[in-house]
C-alpha atoms as a PDB file:
ATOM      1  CA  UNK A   1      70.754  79.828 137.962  1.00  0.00           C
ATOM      2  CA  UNK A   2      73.956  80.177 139.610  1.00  0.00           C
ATOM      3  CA  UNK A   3      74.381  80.364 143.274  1.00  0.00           C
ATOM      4  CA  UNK A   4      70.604  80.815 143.569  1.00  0.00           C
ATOM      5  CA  UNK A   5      70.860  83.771 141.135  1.00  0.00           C
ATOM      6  CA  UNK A   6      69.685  84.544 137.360  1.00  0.00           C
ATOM      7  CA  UNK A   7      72.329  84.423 134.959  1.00  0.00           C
ATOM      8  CA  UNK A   8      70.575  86.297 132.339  1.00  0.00           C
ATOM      9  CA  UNK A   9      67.134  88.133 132.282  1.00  0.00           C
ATOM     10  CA  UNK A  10      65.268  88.611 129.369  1.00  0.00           C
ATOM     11  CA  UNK A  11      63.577  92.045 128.034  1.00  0.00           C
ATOM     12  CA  UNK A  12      62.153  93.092 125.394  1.00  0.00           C
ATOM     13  CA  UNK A  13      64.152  94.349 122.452  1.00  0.00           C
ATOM     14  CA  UNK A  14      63.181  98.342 122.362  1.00  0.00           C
ATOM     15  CA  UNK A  15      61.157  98.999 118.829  1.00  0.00           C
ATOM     16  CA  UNK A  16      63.931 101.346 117.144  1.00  0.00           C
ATOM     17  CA  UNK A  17      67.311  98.410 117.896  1.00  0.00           C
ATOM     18  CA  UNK A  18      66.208  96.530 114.736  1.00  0.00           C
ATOM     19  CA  UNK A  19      66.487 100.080 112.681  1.00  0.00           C
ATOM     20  CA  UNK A  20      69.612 100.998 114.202  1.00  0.00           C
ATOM     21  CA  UNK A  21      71.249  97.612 113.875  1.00  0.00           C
ATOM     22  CA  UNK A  22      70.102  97.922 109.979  1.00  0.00           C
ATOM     23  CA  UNK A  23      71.818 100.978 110.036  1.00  0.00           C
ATOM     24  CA  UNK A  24      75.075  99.898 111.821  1.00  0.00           C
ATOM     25  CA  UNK A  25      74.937  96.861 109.367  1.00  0.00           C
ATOM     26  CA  UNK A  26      74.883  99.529 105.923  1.00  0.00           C
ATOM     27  CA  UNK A  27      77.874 101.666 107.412  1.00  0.00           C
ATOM     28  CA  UNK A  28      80.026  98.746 107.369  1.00  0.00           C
ATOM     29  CA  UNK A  29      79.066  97.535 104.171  1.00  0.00           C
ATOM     30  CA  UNK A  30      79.708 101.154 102.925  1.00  0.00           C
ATOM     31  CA  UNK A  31      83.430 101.017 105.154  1.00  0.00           C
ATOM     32  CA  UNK A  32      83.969  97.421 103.552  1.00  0.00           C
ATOM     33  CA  UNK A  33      83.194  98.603  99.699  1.00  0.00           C
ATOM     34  CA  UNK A  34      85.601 101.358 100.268  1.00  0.00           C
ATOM     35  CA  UNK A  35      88.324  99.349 101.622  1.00  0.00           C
ATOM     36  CA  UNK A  36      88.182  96.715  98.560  1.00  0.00           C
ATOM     37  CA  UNK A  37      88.318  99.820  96.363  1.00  0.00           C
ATOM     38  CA  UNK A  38      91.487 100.940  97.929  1.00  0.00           C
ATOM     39  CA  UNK A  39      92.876  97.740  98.006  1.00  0.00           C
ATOM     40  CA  UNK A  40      92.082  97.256  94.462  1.00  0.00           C
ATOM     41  CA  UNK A  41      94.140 100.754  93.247  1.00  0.00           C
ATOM     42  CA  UNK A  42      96.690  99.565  95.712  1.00  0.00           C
ATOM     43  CA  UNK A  43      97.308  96.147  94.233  1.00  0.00           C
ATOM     44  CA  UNK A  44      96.800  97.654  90.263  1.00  0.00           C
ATOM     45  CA  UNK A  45      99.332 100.295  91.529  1.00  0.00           C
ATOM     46  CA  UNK A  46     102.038  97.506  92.904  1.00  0.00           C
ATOM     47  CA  UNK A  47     101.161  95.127  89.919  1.00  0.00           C
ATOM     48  CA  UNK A  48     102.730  98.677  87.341  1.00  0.00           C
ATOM     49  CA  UNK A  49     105.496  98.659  90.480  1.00  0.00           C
ATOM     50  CA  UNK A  50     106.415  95.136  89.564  1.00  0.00           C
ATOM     51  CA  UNK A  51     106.734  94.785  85.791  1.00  0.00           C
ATOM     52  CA  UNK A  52     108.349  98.262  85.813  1.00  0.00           C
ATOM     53  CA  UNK A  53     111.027  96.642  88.199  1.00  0.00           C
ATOM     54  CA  UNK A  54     111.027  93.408  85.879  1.00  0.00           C
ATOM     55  CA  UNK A  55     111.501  95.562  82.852  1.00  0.00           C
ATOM     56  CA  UNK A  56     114.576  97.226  84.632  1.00  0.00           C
ATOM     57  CA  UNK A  57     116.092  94.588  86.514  1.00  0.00           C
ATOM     58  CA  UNK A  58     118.775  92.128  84.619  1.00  0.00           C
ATOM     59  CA  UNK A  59     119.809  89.140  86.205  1.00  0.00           C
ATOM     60  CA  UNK A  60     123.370  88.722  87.412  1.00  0.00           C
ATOM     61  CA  UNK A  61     123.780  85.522  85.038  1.00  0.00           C
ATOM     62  CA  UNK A  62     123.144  88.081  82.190  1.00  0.00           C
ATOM     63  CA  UNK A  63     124.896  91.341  83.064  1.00  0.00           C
ATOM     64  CA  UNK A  64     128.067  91.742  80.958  1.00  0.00           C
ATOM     65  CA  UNK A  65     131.347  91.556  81.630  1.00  0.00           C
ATOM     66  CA  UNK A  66     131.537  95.577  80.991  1.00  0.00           C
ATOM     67  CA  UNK A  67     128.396  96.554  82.897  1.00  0.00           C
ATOM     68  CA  UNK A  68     130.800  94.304  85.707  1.00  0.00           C
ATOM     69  CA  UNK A  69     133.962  96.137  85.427  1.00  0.00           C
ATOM     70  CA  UNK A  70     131.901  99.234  85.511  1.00  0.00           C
ATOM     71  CA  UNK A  71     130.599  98.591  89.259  1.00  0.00           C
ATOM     72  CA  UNK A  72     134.529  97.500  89.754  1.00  0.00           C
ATOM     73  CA  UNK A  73     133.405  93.668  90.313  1.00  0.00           C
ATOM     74  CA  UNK A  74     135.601  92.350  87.140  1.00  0.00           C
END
């Protein structure tokens, strides 16, 4: 008590709040399997992102000197 007043009062729980907290409980599993999904394709789609750009991309160290005079930088 608090002042001379209840700080909480207890109740019973009504019969059908343990079958809609069951049900709350399965639509975010459902929301959670679908975001790993998506974040799976996402990450397989970045990982094809980054080896295409590693395929492509030459270090400055080992650009030639004519790929360098070509940008103007020799």
């Amino acid at each position: 008590m608090r002042l001379g007043k209840p700080l909480v009062e207890i109740r019973p729980v009504p019969a059908d709040a343990a079958e809609e907290e069951r049900r709350r409980i399965e639509r975010k599993a459902r929301d959670i399997e679908l975001l790993n999904r998506y974040a799976d394709e996402l990450n397989a789609q970045a990982e094809e992102i980054l080896e295409y750009q590693a395929d492509i991309f030459v270090p400055p160290s080992k650009r030639s000197k004519k790929s360098k005079k070509l940008r103007g930088k020799g």
